[in-house]
C-alpha atoms as a PDB file:
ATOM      1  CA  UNK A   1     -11.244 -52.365   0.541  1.00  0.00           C
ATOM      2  CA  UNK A   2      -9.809 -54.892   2.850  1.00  0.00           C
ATOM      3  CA  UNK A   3      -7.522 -56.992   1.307  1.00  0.00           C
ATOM      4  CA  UNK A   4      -8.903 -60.421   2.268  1.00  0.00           C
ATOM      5  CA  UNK A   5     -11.546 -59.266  -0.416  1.00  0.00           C
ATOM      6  CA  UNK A   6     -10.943 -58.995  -3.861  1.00  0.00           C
ATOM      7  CA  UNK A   7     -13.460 -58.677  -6.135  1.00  0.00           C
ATOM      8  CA  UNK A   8     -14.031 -60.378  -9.200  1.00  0.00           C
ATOM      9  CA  UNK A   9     -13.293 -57.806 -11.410  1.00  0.00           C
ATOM     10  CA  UNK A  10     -10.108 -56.764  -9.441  1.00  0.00           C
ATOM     11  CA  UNK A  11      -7.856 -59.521 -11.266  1.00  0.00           C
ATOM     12  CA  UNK A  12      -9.541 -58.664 -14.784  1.00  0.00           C
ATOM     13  CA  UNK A  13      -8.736 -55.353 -14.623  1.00  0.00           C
ATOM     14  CA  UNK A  14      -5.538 -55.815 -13.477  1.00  0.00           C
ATOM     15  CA  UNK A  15      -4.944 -57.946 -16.613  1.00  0.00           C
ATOM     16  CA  UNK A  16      -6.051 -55.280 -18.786  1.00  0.00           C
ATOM     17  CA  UNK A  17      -3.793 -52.336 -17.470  1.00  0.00           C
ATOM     18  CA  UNK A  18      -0.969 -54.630 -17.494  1.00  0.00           C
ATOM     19  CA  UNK A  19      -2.297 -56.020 -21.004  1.00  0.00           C
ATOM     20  CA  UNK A  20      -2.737 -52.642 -22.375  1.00  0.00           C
ATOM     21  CA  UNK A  21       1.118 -51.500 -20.884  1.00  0.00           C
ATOM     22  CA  UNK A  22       2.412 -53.943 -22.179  1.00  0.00           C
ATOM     23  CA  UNK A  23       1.324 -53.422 -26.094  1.00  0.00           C
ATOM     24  CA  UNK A  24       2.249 -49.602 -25.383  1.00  0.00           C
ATOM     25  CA  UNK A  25       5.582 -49.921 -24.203  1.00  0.00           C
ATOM     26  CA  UNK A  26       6.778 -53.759 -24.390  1.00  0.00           C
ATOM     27  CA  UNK A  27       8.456 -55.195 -21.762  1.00  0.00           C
ATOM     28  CA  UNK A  28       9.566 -51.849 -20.008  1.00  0.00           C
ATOM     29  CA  UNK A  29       5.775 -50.972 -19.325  1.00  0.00           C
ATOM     30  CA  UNK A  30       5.662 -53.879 -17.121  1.00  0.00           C
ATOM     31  CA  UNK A  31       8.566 -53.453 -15.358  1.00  0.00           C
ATOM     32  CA  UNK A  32       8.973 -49.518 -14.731  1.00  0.00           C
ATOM     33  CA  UNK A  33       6.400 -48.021 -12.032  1.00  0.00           C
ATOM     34  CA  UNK A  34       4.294 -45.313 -13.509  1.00  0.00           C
ATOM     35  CA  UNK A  35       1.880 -44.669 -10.802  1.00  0.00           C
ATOM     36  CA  UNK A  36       1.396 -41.524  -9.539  1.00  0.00           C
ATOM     37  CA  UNK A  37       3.241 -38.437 -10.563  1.00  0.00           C
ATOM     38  CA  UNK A  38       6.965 -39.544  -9.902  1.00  0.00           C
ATOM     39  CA  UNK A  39       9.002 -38.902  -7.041  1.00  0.00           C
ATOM     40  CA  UNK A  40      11.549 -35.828  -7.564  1.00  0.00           C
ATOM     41  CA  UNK A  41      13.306 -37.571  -4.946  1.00  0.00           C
ATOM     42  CA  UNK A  42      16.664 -36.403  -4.134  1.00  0.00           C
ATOM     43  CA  UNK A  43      18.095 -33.660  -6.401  1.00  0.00           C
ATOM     44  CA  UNK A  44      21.403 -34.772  -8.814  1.00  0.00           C
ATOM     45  CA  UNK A  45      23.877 -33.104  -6.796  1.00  0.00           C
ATOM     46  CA  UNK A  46      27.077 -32.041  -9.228  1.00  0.00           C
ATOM     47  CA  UNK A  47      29.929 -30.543  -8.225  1.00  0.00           C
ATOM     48  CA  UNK A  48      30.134 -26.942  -7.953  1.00  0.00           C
ATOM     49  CA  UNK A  49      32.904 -24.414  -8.942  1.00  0.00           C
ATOM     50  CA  UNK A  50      33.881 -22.410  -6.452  1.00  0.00           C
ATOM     51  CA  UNK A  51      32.369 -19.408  -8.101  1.00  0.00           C
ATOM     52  CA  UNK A  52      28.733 -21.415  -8.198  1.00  0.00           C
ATOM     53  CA  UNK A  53      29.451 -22.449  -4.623  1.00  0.00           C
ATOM     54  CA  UNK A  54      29.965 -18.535  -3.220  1.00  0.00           C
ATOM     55  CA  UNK A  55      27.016 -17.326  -5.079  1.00  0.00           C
ATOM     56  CA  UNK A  56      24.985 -20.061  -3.720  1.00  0.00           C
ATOM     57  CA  UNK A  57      26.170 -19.379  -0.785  1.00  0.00           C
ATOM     58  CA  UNK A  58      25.718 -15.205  -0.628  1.00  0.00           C
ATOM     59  CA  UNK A  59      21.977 -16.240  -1.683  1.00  0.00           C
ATOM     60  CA  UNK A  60      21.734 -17.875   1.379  1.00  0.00           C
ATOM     61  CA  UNK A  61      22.900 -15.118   3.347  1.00  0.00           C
ATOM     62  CA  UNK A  62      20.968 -12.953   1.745  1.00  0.00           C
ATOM     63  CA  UNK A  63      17.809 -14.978   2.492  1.00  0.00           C
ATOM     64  CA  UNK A  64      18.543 -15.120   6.357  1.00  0.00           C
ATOM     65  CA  UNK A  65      19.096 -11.991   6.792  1.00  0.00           C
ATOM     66  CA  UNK A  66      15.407 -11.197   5.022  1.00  0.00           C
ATOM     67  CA  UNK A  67      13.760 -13.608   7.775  1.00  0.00           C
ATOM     68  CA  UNK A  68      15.816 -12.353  10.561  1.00  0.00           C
ATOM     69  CA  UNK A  69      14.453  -8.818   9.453  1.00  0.00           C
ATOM     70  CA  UNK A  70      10.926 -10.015   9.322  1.00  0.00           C
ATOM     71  CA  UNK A  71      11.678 -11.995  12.408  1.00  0.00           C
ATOM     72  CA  UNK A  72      12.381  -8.445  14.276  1.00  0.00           C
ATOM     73  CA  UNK A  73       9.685  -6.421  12.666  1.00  0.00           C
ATOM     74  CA  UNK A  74       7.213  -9.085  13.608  1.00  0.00           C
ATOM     75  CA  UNK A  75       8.242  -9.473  17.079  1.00  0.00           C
ATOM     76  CA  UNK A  76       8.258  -5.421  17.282  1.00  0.00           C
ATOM     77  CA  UNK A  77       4.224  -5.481  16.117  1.00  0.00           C
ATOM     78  CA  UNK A  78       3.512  -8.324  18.539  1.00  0.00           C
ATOM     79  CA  UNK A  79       5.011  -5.675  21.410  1.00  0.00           C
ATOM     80  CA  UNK A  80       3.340  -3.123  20.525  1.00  0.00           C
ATOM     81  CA  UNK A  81       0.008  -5.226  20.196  1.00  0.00           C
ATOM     82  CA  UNK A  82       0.619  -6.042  24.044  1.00  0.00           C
ATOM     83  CA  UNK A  83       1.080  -2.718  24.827  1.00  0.00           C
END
């Protein structure tokens, strides 16, 4: 809808939602976004022990080394394939 056009209706039922946020939640309806699903945005990052921090990181590890080893095993089918 282009903007330059607005219905009618448009500002009525904008009233209502508002109207109708407003008796459900007072003054915070209006003011707090609730469309949508909500951004997870950015993780709460905390600080880490040192033993959190090592496990984290041998996870890591371990998860590179899985792709690499696909990596390898897929580039040895695609040879072959050639072949």
């Amino acid at each position: 809808m282009d903007p330059k056009q607005i219905g009618p209706d448009i500002p009525k039922q904008s009233l209502k939602r508002w109207r109708k946020s407003y008796d459900a939640l007072g003054e915070d309806g209006l003011l707090s976004e609730r469309r949508g699903r909500g951004s997870a945005g950015r993780p709460v990052t905390r600080d880490l022990s040192a033993e959190e921090q090592l496990k984290k990181a041998q996870a890591k590890i371990k998860y590179l080394e899985a792709e690499l080893e696909l990596l390898k095993k897929l580039e040895a089918a695609e040879r072959r394939l050639r072949k």
